[in-house]
Protein backbone atom coordinates (compact mmCIF):
# COMPACT_ATOMS: atom_id res chain seq x y z
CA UNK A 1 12.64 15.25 -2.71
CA UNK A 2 11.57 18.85 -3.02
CA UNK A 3 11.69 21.71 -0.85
CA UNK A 4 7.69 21.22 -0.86
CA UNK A 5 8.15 18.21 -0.15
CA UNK A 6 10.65 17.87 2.74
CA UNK A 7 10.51 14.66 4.61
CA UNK A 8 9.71 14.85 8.18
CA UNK A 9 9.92 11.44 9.76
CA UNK A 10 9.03 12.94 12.96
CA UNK A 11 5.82 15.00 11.91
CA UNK A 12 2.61 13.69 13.51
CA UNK A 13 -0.24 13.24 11.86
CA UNK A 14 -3.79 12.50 13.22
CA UNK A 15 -4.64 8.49 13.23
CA UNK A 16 -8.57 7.37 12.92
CA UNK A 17 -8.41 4.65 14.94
CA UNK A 18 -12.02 5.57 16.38
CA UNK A 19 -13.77 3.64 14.54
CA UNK A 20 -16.31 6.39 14.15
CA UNK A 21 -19.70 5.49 13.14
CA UNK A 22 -21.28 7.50 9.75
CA UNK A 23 -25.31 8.05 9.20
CA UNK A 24 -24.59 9.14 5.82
CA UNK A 25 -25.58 12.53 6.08
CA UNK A 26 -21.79 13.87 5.43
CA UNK A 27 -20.44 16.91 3.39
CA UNK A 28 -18.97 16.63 0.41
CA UNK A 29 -15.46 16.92 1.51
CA UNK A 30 -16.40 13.33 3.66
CA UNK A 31 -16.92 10.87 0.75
CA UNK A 32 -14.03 12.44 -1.69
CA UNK A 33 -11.40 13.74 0.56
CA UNK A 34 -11.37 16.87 -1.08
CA UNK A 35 -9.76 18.95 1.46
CA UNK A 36 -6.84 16.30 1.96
CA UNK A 37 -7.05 16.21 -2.10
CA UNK A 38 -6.10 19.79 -2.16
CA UNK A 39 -3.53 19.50 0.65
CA UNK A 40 -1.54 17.20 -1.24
CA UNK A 41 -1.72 18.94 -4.36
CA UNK A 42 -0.70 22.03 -3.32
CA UNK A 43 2.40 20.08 -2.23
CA UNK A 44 3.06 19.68 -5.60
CA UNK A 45 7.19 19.37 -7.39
CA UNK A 46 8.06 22.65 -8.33
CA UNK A 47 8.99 21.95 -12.29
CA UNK A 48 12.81 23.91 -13.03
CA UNK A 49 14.44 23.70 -9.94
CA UNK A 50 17.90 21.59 -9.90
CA UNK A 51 20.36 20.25 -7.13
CA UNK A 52 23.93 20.70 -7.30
CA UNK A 53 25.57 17.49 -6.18
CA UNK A 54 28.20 18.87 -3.54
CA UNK A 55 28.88 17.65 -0.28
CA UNK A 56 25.12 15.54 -0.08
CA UNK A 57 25.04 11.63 0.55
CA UNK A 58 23.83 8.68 -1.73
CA UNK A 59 20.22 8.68 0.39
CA UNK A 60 19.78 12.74 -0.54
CA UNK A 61 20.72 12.00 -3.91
CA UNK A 62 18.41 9.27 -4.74
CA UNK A 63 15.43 11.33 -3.54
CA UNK A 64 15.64 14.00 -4.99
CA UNK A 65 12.68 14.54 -6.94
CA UNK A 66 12.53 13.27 -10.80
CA UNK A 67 11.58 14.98 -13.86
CA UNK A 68 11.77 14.36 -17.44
CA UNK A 69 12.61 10.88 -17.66
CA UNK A 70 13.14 8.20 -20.57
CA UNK A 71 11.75 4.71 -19.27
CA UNK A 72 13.62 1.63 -20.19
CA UNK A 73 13.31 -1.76 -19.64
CA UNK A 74 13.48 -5.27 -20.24
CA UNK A 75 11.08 -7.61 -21.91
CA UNK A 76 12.26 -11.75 -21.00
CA UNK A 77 9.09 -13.55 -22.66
CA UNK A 78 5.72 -13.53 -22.83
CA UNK A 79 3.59 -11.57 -25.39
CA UNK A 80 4.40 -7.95 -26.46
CA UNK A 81 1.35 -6.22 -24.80
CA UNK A 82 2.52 -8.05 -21.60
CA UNK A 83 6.02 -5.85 -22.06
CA UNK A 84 3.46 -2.91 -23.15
CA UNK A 85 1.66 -3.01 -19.76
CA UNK A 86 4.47 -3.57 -17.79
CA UNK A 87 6.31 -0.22 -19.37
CA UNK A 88 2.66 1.87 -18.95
CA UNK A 89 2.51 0.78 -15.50
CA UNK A 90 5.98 2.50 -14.88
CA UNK A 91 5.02 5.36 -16.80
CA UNK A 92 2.35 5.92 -14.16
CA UNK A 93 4.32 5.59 -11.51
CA UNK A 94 6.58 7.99 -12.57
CA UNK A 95 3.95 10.37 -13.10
CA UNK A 96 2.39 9.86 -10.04
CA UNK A 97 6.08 10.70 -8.18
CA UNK A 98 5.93 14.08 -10.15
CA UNK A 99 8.00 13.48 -13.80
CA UNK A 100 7.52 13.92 -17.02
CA UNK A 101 7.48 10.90 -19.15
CA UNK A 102 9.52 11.31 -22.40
CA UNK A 103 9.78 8.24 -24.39
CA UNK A 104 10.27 4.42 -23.64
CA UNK A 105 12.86 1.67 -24.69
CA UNK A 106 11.70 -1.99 -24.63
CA UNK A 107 14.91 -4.76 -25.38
CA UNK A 108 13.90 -8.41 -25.66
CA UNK A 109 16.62 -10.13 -23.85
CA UNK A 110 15.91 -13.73 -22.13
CA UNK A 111 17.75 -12.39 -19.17
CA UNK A 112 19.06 -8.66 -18.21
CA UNK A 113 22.58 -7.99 -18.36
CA UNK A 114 24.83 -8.32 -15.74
CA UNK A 115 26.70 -4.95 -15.85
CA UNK A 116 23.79 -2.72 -17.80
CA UNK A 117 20.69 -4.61 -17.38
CA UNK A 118 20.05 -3.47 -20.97
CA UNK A 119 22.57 -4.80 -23.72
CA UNK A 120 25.46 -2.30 -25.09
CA UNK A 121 24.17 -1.62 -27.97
CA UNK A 122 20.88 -0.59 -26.12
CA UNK A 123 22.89 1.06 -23.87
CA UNK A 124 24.05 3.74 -26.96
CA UNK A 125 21.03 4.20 -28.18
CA UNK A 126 19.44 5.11 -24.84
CA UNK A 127 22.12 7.42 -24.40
CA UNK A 128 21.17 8.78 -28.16
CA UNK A 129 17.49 9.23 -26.74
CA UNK A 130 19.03 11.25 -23.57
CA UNK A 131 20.93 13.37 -25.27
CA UNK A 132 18.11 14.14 -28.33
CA UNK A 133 15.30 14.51 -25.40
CA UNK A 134 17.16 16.39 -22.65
CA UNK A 135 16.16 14.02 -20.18
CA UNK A 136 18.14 14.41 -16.40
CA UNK A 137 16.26 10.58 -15.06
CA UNK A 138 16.15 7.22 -16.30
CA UNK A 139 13.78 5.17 -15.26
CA UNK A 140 14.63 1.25 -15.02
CA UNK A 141 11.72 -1.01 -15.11
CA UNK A 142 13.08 -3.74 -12.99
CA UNK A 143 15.45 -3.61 -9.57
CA UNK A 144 19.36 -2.81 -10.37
CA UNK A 145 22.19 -3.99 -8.10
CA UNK A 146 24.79 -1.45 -7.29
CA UNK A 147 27.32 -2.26 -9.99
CA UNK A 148 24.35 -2.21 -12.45
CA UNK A 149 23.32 1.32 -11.34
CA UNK A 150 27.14 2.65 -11.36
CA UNK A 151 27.52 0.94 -14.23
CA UNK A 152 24.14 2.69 -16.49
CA UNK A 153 24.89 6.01 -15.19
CA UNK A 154 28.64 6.08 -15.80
CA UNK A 155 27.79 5.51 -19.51
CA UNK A 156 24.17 7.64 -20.27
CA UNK A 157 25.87 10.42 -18.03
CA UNK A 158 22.68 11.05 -16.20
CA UNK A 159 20.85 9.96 -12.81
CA UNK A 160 19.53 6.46 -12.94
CA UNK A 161 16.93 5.36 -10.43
CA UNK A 162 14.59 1.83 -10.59
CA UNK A 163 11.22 0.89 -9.90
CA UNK A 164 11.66 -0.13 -6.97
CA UNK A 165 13.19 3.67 -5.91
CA UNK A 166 10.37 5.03 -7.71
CA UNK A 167 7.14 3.27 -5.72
CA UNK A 168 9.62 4.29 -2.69
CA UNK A 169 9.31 8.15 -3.65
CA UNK A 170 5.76 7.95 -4.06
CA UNK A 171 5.15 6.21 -1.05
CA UNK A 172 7.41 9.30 0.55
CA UNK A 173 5.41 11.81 -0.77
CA UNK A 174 2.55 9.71 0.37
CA UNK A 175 2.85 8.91 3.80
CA UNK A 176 0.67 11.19 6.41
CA UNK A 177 0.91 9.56 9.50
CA UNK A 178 3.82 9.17 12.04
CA UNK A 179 3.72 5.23 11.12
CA UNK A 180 3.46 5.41 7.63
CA UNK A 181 6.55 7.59 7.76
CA UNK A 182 8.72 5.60 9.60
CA UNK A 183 7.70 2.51 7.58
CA UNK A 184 8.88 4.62 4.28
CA UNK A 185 11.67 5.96 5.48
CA UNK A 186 12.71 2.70 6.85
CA UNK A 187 12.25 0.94 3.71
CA UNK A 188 14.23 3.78 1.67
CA UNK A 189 16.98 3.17 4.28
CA UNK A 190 17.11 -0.53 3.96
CA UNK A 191 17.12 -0.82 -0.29
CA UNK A 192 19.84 2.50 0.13
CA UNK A 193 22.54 1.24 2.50
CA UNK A 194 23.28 -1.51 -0.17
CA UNK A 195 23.96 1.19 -2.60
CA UNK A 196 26.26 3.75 -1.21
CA UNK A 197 29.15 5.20 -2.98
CA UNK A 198 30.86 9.04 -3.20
CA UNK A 199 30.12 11.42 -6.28
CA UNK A 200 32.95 13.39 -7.86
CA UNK A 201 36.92 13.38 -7.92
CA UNK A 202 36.44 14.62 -3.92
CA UNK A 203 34.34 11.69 -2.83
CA UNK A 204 36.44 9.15 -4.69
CA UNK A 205 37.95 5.66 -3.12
CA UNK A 206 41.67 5.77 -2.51
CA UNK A 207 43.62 2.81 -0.87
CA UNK A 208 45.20 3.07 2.07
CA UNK A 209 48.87 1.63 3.08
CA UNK A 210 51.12 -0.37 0.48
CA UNK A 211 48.40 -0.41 -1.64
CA UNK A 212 48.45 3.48 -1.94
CA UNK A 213 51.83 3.65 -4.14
CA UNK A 214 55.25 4.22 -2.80
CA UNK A 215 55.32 6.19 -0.11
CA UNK A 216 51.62 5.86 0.58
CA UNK A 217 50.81 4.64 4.10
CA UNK A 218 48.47 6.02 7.34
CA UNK A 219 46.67 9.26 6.40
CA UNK A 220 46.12 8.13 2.44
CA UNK A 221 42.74 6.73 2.67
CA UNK A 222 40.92 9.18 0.62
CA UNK A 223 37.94 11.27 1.80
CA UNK A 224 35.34 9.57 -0.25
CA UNK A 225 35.90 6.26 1.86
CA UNK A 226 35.97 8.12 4.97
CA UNK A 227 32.40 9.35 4.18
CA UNK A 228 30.97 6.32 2.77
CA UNK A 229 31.73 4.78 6.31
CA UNK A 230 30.35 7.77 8.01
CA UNK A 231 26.93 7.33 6.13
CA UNK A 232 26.73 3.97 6.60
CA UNK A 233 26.77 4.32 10.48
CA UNK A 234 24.49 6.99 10.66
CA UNK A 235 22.11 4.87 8.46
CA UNK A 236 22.70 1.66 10.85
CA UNK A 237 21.56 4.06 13.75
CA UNK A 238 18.58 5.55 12.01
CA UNK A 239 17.26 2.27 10.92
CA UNK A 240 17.40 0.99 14.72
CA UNK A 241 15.89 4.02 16.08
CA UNK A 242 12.84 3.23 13.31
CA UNK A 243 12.75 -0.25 13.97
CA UNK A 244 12.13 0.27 17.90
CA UNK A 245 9.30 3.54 17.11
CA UNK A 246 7.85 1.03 14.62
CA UNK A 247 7.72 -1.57 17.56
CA UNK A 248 6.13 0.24 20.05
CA UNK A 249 3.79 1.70 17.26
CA UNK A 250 2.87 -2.38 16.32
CA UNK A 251 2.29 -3.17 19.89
CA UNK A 252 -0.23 -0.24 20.30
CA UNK A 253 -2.13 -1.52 17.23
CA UNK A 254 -1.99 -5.39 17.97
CA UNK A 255 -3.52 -3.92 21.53
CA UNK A 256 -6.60 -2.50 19.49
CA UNK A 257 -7.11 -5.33 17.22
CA UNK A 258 -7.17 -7.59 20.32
CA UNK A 259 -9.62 -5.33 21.77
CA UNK A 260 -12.16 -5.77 18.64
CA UNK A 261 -11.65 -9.44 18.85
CA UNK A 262 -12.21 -9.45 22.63
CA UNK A 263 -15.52 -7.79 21.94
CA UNK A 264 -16.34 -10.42 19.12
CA UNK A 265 -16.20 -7.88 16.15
CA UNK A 266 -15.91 -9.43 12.95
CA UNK A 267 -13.11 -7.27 10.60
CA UNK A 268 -13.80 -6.80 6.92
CA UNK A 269 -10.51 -5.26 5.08
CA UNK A 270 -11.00 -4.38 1.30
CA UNK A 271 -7.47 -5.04 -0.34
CA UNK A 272 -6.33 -4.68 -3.98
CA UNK A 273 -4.16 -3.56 -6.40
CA UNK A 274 -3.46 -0.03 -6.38
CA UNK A 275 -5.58 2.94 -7.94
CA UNK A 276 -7.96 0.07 -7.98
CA UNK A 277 -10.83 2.23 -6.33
CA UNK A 278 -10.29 0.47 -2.58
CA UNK A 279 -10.55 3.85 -0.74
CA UNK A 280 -13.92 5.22 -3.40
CA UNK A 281 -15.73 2.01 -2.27
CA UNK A 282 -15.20 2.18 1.72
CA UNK A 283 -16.57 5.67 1.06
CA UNK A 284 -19.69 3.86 -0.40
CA UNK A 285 -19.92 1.68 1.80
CA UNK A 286 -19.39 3.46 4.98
CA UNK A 287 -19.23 7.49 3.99
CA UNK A 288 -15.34 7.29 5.75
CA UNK A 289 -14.11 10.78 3.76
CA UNK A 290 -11.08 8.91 2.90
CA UNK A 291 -8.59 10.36 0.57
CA UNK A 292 -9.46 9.94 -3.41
CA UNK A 293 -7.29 10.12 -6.31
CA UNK A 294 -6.79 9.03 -9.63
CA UNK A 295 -2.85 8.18 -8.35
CA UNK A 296 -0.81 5.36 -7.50
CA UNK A 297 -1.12 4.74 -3.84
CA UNK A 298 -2.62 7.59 -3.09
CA UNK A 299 -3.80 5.71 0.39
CA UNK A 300 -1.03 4.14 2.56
CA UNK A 301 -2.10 4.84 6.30
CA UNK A 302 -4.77 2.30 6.83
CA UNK A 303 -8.49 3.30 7.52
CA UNK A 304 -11.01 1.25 10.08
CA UNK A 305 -14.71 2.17 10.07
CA UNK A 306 -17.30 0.52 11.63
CA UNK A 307 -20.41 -0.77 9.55
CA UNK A 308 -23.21 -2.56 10.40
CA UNK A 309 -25.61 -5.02 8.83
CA UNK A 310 -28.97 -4.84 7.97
CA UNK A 311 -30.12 -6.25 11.46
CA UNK A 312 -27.55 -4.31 13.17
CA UNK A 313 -24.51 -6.24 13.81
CA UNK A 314 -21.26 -4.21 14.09
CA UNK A 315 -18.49 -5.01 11.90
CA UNK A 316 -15.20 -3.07 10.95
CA UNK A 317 -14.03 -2.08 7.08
CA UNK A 318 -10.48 -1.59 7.05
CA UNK A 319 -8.97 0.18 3.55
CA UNK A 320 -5.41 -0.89 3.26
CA UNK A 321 -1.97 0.02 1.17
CA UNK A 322 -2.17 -0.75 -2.53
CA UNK A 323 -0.41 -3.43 -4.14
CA UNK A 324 1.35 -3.62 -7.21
CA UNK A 325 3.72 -6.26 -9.55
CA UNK A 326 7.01 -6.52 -7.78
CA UNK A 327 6.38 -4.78 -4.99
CA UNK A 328 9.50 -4.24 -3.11
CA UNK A 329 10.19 -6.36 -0.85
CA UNK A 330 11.84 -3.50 2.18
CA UNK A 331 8.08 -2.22 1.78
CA UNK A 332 6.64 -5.57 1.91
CA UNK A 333 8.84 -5.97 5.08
CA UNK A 334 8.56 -2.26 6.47
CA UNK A 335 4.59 -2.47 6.50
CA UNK A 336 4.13 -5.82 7.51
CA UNK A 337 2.69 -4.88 10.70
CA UNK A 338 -0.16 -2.45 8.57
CA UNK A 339 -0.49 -5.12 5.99
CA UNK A 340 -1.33 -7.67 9.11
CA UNK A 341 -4.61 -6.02 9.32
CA UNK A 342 -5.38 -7.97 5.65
CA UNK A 343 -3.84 -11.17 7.27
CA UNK A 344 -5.88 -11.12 11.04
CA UNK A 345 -9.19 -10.08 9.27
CA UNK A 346 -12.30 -12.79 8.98
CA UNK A 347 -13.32 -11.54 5.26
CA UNK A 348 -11.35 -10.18 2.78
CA UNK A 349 -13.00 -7.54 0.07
CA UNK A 350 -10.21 -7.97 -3.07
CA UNK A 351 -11.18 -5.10 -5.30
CA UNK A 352 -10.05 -5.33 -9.03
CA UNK A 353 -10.13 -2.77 -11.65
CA UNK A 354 -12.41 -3.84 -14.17
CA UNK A 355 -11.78 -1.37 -16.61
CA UNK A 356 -7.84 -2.34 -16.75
CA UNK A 357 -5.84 -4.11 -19.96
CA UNK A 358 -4.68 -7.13 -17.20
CA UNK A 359 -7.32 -7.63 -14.25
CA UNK A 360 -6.03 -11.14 -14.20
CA UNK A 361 -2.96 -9.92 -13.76
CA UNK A 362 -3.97 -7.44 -10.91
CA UNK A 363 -6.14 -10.24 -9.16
CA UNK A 364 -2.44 -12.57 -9.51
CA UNK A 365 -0.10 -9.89 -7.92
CA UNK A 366 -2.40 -9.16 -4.93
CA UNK A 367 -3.07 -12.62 -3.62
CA UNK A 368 0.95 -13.22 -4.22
CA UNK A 369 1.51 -10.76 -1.38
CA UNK A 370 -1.33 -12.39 0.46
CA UNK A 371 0.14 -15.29 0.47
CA UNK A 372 3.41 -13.75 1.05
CA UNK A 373 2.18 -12.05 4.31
CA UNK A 374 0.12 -15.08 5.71
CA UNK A 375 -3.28 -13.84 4.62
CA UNK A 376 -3.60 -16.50 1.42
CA UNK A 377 -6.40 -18.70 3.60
CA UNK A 378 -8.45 -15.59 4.37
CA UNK A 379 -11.81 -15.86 3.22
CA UNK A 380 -12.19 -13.71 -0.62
CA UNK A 381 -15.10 -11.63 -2.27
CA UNK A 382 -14.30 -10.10 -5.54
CA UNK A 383 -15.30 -6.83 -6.26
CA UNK A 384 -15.22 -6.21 -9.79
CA UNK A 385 -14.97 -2.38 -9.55
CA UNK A 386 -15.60 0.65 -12.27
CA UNK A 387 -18.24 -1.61 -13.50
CA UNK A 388 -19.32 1.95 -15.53
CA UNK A 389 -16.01 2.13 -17.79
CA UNK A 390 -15.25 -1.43 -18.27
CA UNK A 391 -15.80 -3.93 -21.05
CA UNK A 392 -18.64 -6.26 -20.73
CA UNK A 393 -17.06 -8.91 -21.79
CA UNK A 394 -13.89 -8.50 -20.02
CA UNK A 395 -16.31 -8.35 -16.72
CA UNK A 396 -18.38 -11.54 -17.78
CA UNK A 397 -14.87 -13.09 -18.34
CA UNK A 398 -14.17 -11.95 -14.96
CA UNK A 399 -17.24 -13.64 -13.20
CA UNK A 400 -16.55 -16.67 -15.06
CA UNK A 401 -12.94 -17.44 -13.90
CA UNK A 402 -14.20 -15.84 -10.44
CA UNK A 403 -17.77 -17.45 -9.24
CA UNK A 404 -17.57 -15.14 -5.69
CA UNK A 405 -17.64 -12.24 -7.42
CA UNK A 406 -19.65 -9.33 -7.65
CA UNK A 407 -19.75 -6.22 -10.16
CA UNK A 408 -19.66 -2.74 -8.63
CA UNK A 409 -18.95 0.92 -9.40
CA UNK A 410 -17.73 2.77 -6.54
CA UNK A 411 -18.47 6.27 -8.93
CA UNK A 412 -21.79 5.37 -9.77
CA UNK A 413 -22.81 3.14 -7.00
CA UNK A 414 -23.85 0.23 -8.85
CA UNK A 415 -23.44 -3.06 -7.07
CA UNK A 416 -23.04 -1.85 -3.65
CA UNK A 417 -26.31 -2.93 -2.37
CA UNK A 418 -25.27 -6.23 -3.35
CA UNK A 419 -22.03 -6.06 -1.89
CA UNK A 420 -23.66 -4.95 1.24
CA UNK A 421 -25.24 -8.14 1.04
CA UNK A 422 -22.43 -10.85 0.16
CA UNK A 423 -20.12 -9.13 2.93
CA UNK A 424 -22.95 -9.57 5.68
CA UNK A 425 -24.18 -13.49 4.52
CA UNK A 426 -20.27 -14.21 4.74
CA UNK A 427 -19.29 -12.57 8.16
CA UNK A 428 -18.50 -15.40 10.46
CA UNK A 429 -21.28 -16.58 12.53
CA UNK A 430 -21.21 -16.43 16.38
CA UNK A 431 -20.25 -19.89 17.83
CA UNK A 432 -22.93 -19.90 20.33
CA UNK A 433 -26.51 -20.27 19.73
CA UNK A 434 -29.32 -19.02 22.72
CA UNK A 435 -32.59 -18.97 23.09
CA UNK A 436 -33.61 -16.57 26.56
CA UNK A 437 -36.20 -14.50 27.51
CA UNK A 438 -34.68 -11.09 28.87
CA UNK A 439 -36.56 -8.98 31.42
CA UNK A 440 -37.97 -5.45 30.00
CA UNK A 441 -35.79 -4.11 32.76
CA UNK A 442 -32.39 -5.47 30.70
CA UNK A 443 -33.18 -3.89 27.34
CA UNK A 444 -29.46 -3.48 26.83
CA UNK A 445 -28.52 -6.99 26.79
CA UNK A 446 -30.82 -7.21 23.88
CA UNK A 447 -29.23 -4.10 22.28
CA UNK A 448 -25.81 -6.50 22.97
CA UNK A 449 -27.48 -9.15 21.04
CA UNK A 450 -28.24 -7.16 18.14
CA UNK A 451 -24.70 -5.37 17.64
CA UNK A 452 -22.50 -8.32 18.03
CA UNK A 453 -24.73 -11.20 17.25
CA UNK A 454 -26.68 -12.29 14.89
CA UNK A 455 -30.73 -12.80 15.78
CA UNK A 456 -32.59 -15.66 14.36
CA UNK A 457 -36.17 -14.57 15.83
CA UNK A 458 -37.34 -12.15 18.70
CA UNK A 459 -40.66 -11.42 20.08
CA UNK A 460 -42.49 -9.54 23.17
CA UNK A 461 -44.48 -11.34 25.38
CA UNK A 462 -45.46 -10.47 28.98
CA UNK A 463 -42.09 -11.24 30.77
CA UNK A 464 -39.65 -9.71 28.77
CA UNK A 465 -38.36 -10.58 24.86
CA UNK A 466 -37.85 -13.64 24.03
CA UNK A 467 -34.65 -14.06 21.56
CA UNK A 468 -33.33 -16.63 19.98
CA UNK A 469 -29.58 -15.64 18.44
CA UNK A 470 -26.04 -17.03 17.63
CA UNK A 471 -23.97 -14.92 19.79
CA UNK A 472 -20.16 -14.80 21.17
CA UNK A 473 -19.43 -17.04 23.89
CA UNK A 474 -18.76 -14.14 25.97
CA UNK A 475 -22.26 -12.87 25.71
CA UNK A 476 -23.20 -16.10 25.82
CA UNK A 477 -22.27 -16.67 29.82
CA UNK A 478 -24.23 -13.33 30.49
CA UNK A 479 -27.28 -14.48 29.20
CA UNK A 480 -27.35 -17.87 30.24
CA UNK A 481 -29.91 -16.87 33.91
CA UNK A 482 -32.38 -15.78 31.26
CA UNK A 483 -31.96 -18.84 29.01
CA UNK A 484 -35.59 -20.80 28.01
CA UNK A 485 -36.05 -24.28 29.45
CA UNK A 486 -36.29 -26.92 26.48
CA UNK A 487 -39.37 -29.11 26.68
């Protein structure tokens, strides 16, 4: 990474765990993000500046930051605009990490290679493309193994990083809170210590003992080895120094979602694919001020706000990490405890891009990794979003193949008042069901009834308000003096 960019797993960031309440009479800066917007962007890659390799491990190597890169990568079957959208996808990403996208190679192969991932002959003329281009990065469109990375770099003569270390660089660059940090870094650590090796004649592997030549015996193992081992430990320790902070940070939120459930508060979290417009609609919906951009995962630190319904009832909206095809699985693994938030929520808000060449594709991918992290049961509303720049007929295609749909724009606020709508008629309904008559004198526990129940009928008569609700069973015991004899 950068120097304006220096990773601090360490740094402490605010959290909003809150749940602060919004009346909708915010400033600008609360339903764009601006000033976060132009925090992050004056963080920017400084274009020009280079790293000598000397004397730095495998893990400062790989992220370093990238910058004029030729994408490659390998199309197995399907149609050509599949291989087409795959490729643009990647071309994004790499943008959104800070590079400059120079050209892309697509080979049809039924399989990558073994050695190259890309065929010799492929191999040449990517090398051709370097060397015409003056690129420094290639970008691999698909996850190498360690001999494949050695492998491409020893013959293009430049740095060679995947997709996989690309979406972990942006989510590097990304991460604002103390969590989210330790779950990147984590992750980077994990896919890294499997791909370890020195750089240069000093770093090189030399055999020890017989195996050293004549004469060879204690005191030839070369220094390259001697490092390699040395990085590897330190890795081993950082990763179980994460994996304990990441415990303790788990236990503190698993404390605060029991606390919602304890209080019967139903949880709404709006998942998707990423850039999808997830963090634009819980500013509709709620005014939250979270973060906006026209990036790849430009949200990774999850949001909760509290919303009501038209009749009062409290619920949460939680905005949650992108997802994307292939998404690694140490990030997968690293945020599971964020992405559990999707998987213990009562409703979940899957917001697709309507505007995008594969929204089929997008929809696919996402409930993949909901299935993947135990949230494939959840209850599903579709939003179909950026209703305002899609096709028409891609979007009737859309509410076709998906009948619990709806069609929004989180720019122009179409659709939202119907969203509003669907998300409150399919909140779960309180188990209980009361009719009392409360004393004037206990106003609150009417107040109770209205924020976590949900009121069928109330009126005012001489002894109090009579209310007939469905309401937790908690609140359910307290009102049960005041309950209304049955005749």
């Amino acid at each position: 990474m950068s120097p304006g960019h220096a990773y601090n797993p360490y740094e402490d960031a605010d959290r909003l765990d809150d749940l602060p309440e919004h009346d909708g009479l915010v400033d600008d800066d609360a339903t764009t993000g601006d000033f976060d917007l132009d925090d992050r962007h004056s963080l920017r890659r400084v274009a020009g500046l280079s790293t000598e390799l000397e004397d730095i491990t495998e893990v400062e190597y790989r992220r370093l930051r990238l910058e004029r890169v030729v994408l490659v990568g390998v199309w197995p079957g399907g149609s050509f605009v599949d291989a087409e959208n795959s490729l643009a996808e990647l071309a994004a990403l790499a943008e959104t990490a800070g590079s400059q996208v120079l050209e892309g190679l697509v080979q049809r192969r039924l399989k990558p290679d073994p050695a190259t991932f890309i065929g010799s002959g492929k191999v040449q003329e990517l090398r051709d493309v370097v060397l015409t281009t003056g690129a420094d990065t290639v970008v691999v469109d698909g996850e190498l193994s360690a001999s494949q990375l050695r492998n491409l770099e020893d013959k293009v003569g430049i740095k060679v990083v995947d997709r996989t270390m690309v979406i972990l660089d942006i989510f590097a660059q990304h991460a604002k809170s103390r969590e989210g940090k330790a779950q990147v870094e984590l992750a980077q650590l994990e896919y890294l210590s499997q791909r370890l090796r020195g750089w240069g004649a000093s770093l090189s592997r030399q055999a020890g003992g017989r195996a050293g030549g004549a004469g060879g015996g204690v005191g030839t193992r070369g220094p390259g080895e001697t490092k390699l081992e040395t990085d590897r430990r330190r890795i081993r320790t950082r990763m179980a120094k994460l994996r304990r902070d990441l415990a303790g940070m788990r236990t503190a939120r698993d404390t605060k979602r029991a606390g919602r459930r304890r209080n019967a508060v139903p949880a709404v979290s709006i998942a998707g694919y990423t850039n999808a417009g997830k963090s634009s609609l819980l500013n509709r919906l709620t005014g939250a001020g979270v973060l906006v951009e026209d990036a790849l995962f430009a949200t990774l630190d999850p949001t909760v706000r509290r919303a009501q319904t038209s009749e009062g009832r409290v619920y949460t909206l939680a905005d949650t990490v992108g997802f994307v095809r292939h998404l690694p699985h140490e990030l997968v693994e690293s945020f599971r405890s964020t992405l559990e938030e999707v998987a213990d929520a009562d409703l979940v808000v899957h917001v697709v891009d309507g505007s995008h060449p594969d929204p089929e594709g997008q929809l696919s991918a996402v409930r993949a990794v909901l299935a993947d992290i135990g949230a494939g049961g959840v209850r599903e509303i579709v939003a179909v979003n950026k209703a305002d720049a899609a096709d028409p007929l891609v979007v009737a295609r859309l509410l076709r193949n998906e009948p619990h749909a709806v069609v929004v724009s989180a720019r122009t606020g179409e659709g939202i008042d119907k969203l509003r709508s669907v998300i409150e008629n399919e909140l779960p309904q309180p188990p209980v069901e009361v009719d009392v008559l409360v004393p004037y004198q206990h106003g609150e526990l009417v107040a109770r009834v209205h924020t976590v129940g949900e009121v069928l009928s109330i009126e005012h008569e001489a002894a109090g308000t009579r209310v007939r609700a469905r309401v937790p069973e908690r609140l359910a015991a307290v009102l049960e003096p005041y309950a209304v004899a049955t005749q």
